[in-house]
Protein backbone atom coordinates (compact mmCIF):
# COMPACT_ATOMS: atom_id res chain seq x y z
CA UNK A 1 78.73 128.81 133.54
CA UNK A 2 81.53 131.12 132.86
CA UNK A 3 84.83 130.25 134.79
CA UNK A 4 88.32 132.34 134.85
CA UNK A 5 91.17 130.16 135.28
CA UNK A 6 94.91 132.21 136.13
CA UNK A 7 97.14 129.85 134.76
CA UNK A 8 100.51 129.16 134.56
CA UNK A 9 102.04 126.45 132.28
CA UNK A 10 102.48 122.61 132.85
CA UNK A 11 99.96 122.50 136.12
CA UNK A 12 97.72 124.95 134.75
CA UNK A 13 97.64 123.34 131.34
CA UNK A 14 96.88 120.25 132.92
CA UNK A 15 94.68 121.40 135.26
CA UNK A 16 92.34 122.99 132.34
CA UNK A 17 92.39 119.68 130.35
CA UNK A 18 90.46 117.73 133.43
CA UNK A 19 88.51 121.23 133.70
CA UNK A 20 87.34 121.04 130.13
CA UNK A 21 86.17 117.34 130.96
CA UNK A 22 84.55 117.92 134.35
CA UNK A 23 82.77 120.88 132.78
CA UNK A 24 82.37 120.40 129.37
CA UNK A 25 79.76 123.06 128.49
CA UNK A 26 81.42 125.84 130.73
CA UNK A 27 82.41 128.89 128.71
CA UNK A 28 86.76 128.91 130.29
CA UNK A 29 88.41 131.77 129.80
CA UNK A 30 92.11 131.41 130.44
CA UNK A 31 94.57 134.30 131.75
CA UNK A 32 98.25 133.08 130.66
CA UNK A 33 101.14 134.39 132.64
CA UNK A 34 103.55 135.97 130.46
CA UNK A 35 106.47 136.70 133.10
CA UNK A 36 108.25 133.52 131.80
CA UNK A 37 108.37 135.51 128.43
CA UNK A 38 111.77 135.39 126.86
CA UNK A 39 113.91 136.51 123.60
CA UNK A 40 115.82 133.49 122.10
CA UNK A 41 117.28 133.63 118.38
CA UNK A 42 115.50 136.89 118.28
CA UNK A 43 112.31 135.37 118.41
CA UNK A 44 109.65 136.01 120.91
CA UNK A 45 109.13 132.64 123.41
CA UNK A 46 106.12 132.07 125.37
CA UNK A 47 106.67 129.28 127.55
CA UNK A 48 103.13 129.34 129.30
CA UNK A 49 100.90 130.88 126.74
CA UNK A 50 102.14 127.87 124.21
CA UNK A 51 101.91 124.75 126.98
CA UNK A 52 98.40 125.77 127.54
CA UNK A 53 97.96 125.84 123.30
CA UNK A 54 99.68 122.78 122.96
CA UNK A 55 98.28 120.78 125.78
CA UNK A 56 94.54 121.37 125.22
CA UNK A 57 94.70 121.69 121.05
CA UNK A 58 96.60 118.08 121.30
CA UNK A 59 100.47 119.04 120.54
CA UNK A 60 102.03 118.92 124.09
CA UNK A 61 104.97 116.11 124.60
CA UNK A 62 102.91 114.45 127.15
CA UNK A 63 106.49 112.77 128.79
CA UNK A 64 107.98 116.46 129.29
CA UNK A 65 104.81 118.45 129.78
CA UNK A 66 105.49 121.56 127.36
CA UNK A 67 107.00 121.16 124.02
CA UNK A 68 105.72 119.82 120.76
CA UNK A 69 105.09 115.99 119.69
CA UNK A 70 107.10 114.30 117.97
CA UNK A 71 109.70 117.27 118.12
CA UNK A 72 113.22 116.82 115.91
CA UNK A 73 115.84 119.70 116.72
CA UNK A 74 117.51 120.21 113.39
CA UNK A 75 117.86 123.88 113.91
CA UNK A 76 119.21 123.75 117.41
CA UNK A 77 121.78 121.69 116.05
CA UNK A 78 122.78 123.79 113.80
CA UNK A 79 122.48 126.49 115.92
CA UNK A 80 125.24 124.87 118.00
CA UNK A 81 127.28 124.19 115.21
CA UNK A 82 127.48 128.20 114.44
CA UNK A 83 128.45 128.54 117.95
CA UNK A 84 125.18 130.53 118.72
CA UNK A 85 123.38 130.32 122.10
CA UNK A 86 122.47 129.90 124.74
CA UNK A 87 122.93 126.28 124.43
CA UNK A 88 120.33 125.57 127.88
CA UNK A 89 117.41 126.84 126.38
CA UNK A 90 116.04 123.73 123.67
CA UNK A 91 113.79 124.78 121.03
CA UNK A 92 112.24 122.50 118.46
CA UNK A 93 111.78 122.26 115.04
CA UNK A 94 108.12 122.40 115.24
CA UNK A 95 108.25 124.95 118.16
CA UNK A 96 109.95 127.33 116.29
CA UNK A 97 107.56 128.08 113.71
CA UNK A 98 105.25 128.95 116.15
CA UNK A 99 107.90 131.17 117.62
CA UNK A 100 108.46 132.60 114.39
CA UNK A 101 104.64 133.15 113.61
CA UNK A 102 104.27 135.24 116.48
CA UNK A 103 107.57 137.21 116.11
CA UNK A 104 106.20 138.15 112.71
CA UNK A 105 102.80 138.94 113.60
CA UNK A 106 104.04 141.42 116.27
CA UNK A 107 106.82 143.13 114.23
CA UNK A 108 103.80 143.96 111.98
CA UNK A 109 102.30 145.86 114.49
CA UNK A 110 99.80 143.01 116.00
CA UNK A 111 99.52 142.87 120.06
CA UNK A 112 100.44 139.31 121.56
CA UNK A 113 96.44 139.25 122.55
CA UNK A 114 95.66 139.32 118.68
CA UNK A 115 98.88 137.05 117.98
CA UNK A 116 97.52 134.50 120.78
CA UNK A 117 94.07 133.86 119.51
CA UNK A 118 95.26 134.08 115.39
CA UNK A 119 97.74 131.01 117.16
CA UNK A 120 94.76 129.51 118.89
CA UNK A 121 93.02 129.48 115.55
CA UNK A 122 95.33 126.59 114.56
CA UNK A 123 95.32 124.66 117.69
CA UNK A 124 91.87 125.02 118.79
CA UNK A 125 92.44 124.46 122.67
CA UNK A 126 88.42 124.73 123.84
CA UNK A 127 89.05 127.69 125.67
CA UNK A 128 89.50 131.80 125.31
CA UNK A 129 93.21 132.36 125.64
CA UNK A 130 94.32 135.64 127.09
CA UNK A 131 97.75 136.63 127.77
CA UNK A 132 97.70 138.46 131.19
CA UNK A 133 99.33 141.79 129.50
CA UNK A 134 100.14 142.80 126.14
CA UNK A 135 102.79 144.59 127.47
CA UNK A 136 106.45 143.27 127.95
CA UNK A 137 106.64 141.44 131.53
CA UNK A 138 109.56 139.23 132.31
CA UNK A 139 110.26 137.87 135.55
CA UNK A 140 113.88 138.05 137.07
CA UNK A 141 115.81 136.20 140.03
CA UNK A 142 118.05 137.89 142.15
CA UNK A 143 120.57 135.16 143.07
CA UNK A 144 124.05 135.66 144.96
CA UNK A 145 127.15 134.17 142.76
CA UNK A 146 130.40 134.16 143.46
CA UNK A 147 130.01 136.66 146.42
CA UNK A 148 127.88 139.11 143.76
CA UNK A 149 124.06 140.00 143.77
CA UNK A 150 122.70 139.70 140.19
CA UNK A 151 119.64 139.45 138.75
CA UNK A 152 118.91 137.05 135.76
CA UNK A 153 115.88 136.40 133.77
CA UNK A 154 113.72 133.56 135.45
CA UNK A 155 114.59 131.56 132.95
CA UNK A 156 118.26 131.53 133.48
CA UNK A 157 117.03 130.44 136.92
CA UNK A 158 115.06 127.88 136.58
CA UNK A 159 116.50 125.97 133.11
CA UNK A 160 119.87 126.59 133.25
CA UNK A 161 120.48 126.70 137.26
CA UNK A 162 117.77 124.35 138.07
CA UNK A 163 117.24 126.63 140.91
CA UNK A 164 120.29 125.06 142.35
CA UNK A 165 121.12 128.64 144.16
CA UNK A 166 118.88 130.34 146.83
CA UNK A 167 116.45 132.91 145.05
CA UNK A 168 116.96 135.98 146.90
CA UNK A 169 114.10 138.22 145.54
CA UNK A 170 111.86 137.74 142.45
CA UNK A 171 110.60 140.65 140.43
CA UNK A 172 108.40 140.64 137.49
CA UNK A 173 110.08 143.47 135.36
CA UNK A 174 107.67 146.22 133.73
CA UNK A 175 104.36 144.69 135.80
CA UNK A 176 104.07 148.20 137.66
CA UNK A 177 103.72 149.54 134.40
CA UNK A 178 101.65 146.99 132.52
CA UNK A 179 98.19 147.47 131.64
CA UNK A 180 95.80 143.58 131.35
CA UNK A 181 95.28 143.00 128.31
CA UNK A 182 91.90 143.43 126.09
CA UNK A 183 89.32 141.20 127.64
CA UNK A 184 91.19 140.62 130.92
CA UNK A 185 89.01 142.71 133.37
CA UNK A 186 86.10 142.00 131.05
CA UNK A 187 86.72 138.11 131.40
CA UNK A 188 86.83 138.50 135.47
CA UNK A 189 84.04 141.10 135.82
CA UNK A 190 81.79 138.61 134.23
CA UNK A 191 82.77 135.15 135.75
CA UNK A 192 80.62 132.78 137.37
CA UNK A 193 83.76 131.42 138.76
CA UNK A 194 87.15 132.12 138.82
CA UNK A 195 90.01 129.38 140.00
CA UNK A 196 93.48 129.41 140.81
CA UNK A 197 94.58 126.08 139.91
CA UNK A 198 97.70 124.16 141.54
CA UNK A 199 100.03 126.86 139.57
CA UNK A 200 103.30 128.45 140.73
CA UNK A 201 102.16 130.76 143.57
CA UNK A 202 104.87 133.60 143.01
CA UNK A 203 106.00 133.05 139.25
CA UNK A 204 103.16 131.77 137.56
CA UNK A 205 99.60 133.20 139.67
CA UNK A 206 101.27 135.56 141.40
CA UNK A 207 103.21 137.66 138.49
CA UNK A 208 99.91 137.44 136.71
CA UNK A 209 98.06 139.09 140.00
CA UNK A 210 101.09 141.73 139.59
CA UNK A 211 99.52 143.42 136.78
CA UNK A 212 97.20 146.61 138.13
CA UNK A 213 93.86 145.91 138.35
CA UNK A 214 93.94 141.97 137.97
CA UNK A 215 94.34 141.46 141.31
CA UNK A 216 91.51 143.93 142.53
CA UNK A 217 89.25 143.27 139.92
CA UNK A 218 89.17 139.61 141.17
CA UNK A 219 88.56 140.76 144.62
CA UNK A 220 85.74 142.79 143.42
CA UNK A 221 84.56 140.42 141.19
CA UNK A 222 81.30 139.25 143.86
CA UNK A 223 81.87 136.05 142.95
CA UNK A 224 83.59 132.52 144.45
CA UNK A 225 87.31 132.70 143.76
CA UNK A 226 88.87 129.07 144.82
CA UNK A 227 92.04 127.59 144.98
CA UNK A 228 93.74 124.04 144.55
CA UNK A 229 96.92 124.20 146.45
CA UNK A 230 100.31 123.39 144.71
CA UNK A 231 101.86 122.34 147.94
CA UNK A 232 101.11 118.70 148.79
CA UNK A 233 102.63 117.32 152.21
CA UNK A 234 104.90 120.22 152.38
CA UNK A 235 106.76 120.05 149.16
CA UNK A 236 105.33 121.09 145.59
CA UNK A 237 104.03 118.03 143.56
CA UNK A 238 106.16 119.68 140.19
CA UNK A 239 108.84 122.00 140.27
CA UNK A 240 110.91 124.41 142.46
CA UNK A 241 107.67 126.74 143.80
CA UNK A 242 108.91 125.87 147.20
CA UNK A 243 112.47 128.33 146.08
CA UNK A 244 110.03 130.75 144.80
CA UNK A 245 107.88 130.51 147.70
CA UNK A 246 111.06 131.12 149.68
CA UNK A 247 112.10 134.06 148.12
CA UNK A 248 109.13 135.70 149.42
CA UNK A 249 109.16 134.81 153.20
CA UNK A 250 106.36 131.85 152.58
CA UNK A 251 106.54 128.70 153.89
CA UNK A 252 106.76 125.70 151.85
CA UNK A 253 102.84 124.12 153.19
CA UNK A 254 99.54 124.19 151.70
CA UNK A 255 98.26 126.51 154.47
CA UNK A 256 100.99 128.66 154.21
CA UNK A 257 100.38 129.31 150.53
CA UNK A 258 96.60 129.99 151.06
CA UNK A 259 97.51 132.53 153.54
CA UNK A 260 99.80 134.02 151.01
CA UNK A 261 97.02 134.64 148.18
CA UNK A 262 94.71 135.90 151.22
CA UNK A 263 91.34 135.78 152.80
CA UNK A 264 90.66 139.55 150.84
CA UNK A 265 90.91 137.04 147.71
CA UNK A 266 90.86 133.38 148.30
CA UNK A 267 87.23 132.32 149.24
CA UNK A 268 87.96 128.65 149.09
CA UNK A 269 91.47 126.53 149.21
CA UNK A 270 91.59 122.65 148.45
CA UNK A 271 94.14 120.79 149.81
CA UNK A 272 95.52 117.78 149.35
CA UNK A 273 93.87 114.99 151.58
CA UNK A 274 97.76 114.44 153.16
CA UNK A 275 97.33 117.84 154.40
CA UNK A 276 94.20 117.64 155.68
CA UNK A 277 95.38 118.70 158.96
CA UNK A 278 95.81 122.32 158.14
CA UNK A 279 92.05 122.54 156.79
CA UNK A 280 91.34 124.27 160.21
CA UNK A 281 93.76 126.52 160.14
CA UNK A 282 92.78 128.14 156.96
CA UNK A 283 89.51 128.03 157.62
CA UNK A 284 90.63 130.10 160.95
CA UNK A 285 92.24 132.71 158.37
CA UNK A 286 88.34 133.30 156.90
CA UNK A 287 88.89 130.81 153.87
CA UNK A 288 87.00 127.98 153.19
CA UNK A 289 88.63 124.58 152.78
CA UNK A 290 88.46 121.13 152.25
CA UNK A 291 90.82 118.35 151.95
CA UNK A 292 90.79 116.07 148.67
CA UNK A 293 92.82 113.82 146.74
CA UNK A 294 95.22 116.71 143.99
CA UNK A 295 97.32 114.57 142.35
CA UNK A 296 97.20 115.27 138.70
CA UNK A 297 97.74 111.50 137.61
CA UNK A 298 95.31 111.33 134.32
CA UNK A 299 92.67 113.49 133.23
CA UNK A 300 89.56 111.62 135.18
CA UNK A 301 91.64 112.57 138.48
CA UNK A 302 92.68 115.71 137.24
CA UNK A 303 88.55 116.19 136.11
CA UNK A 304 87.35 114.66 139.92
CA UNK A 305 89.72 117.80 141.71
CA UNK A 306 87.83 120.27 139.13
CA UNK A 307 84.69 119.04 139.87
CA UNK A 308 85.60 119.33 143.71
CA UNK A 309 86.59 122.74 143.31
CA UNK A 310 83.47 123.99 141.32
CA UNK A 311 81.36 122.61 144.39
CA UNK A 312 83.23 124.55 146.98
CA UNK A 313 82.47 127.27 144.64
CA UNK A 314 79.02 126.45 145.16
CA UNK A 315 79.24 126.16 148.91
CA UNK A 316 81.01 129.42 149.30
CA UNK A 317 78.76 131.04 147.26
CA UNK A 318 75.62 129.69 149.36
């Protein structure tokens, strides 16, 4: 079986682990969102792309959810010491070099879809890791401070703010213009399957579906496209998705979200057995759903809500 999985980073990392184990001969190929791409120490960062790495190749700081293992931060001390910034943003000793890797490899001339798998050659994560683009995307926040519109890298917004101020739009800079990277449309035009797993709807799935011809090659892919929803009992089980949500006129419910990705996409939606009342209603909207337990406690339950989504697959595509 050959499933697609849009991913962001901690849920979607997490997400693919218990995939991996309910599925454990399935051929994943994994579409990283590369809005949360950012320049730090002038080295290139990506947040996403790396918590997927790290979390199925055995390197993720389980407690946090993204970071290395047994991290020090020797340089970020220092760092300080020189005065240099921005102080909000913590990288690690052993997260740098992979930072630095990758900053080399693409001064040289390398795209980040070659950088990403000569990374993944290290790590070893089970699955084909492709960044959505291999052109520069990075999503911004337009937030209101001190009686001024601005817009700040996401980020900004979401480590240094804590999205402690109302998002008033959210654009994923140079999108319009990106093309998806080599193997993308491939990937999707020759999936069994392809999932949307409890990810950030707008900054994580949705900036990835922002890239032309992601979105409609999924939607003419002729095959089951299902969703787990990040929304559990109206607020998100991890994160701030319900500000992002907000920002884009959606409501903070799992129905809500489904209607958001659409019936001209979505074929199936799982929600969270709390929220089993809104099963009708989505189903009402032309997508097929079903209420089971999505809390991502350990990998057997994270494995039992992959499992339940591949069947839906199956019943959607009956």
């Amino acid at each position: 079986m050959r499933i697609v999985v849009l991913a962001g980073g901690i849920g979607g990392a997490r997400f693919l682990r218990g995939l991996k184990s309910a599925a454990p001969d399935a051929d994943i190929t994994v579409i990283g969102n590369t809005g949360d791409d950012i320049y730090l120490f002038g080295l290139k960062v990506c947040p996403d792309l790396d918590t997927v790495m790290y979390t199925l190749g055995g390197g993720i700081n389980e407690e946090q959810g993204w970071g290395r293992a047994d991290e020090t931060f020797q340089v970020k001390g220092e760092l300080a010491a020189y005065g240099v910034g921005p102080e909000w943003f913590g990288l690690g000793d052993r997260d740098f070099a992979t930072h630095i890797v990758r900053t080399q490899m693409l001064g040289a001339g390398y795209p980040l879809s070659a950088v990403t798998e000569a990374l993944c050659e290290r790590w070893q994560p089970g699955v084909r890791l492709l960044p959505m683009s291999d052109d520069r995307i990075e999503t911004h926040v337009a937030v209101d401070v001190g009686g001024e519109r601005k817009a700040i890298h996401f980020q900004e917004y979401w480590v240094k703010l804590r999205a402690s101020v109302d998002a008033q739009a959210v654009v994923p800079v140079g999108a319009e213009q990106a093309k998806p990277a080599p193997g993308v449309l491939e990937a999707i035009g020759s999936a069994d399957v392809i999932l949307f797993p409890p990810s950030n709807p707008v900054v994580s799935v949705g900036t990835i579906l922002a890239v032309p011809g992601i979105r409609e090659a999924i939607a003419d892919a002729g095959v089951p496209v299902v969703g787990l929803s990040p929304i559990v009992g109206d607020a998100p089980v991890r994160g701030m998705a319900d500000k992002m949500l907000a920002a884009v006129g959606v409501e903070s419910t799992a129905a809500a979200v489904a209607r958001h990705y659409g019936s001209g996409l979505l074929d199936g939606w799982l929600v969270d057995t709390v929220d089993a009342g809104v099963v009708e209603e989505v189903e009402s909207a032309g997508v097929r759903c079903r209420a089971v337990p999505l809390m991502m406690t350990d990998v057997e339950a994270t494995a039992a809500m992959a499992r339940e989504a591949l069947v839906l697959a199956e019943e959607v595509r009956a």
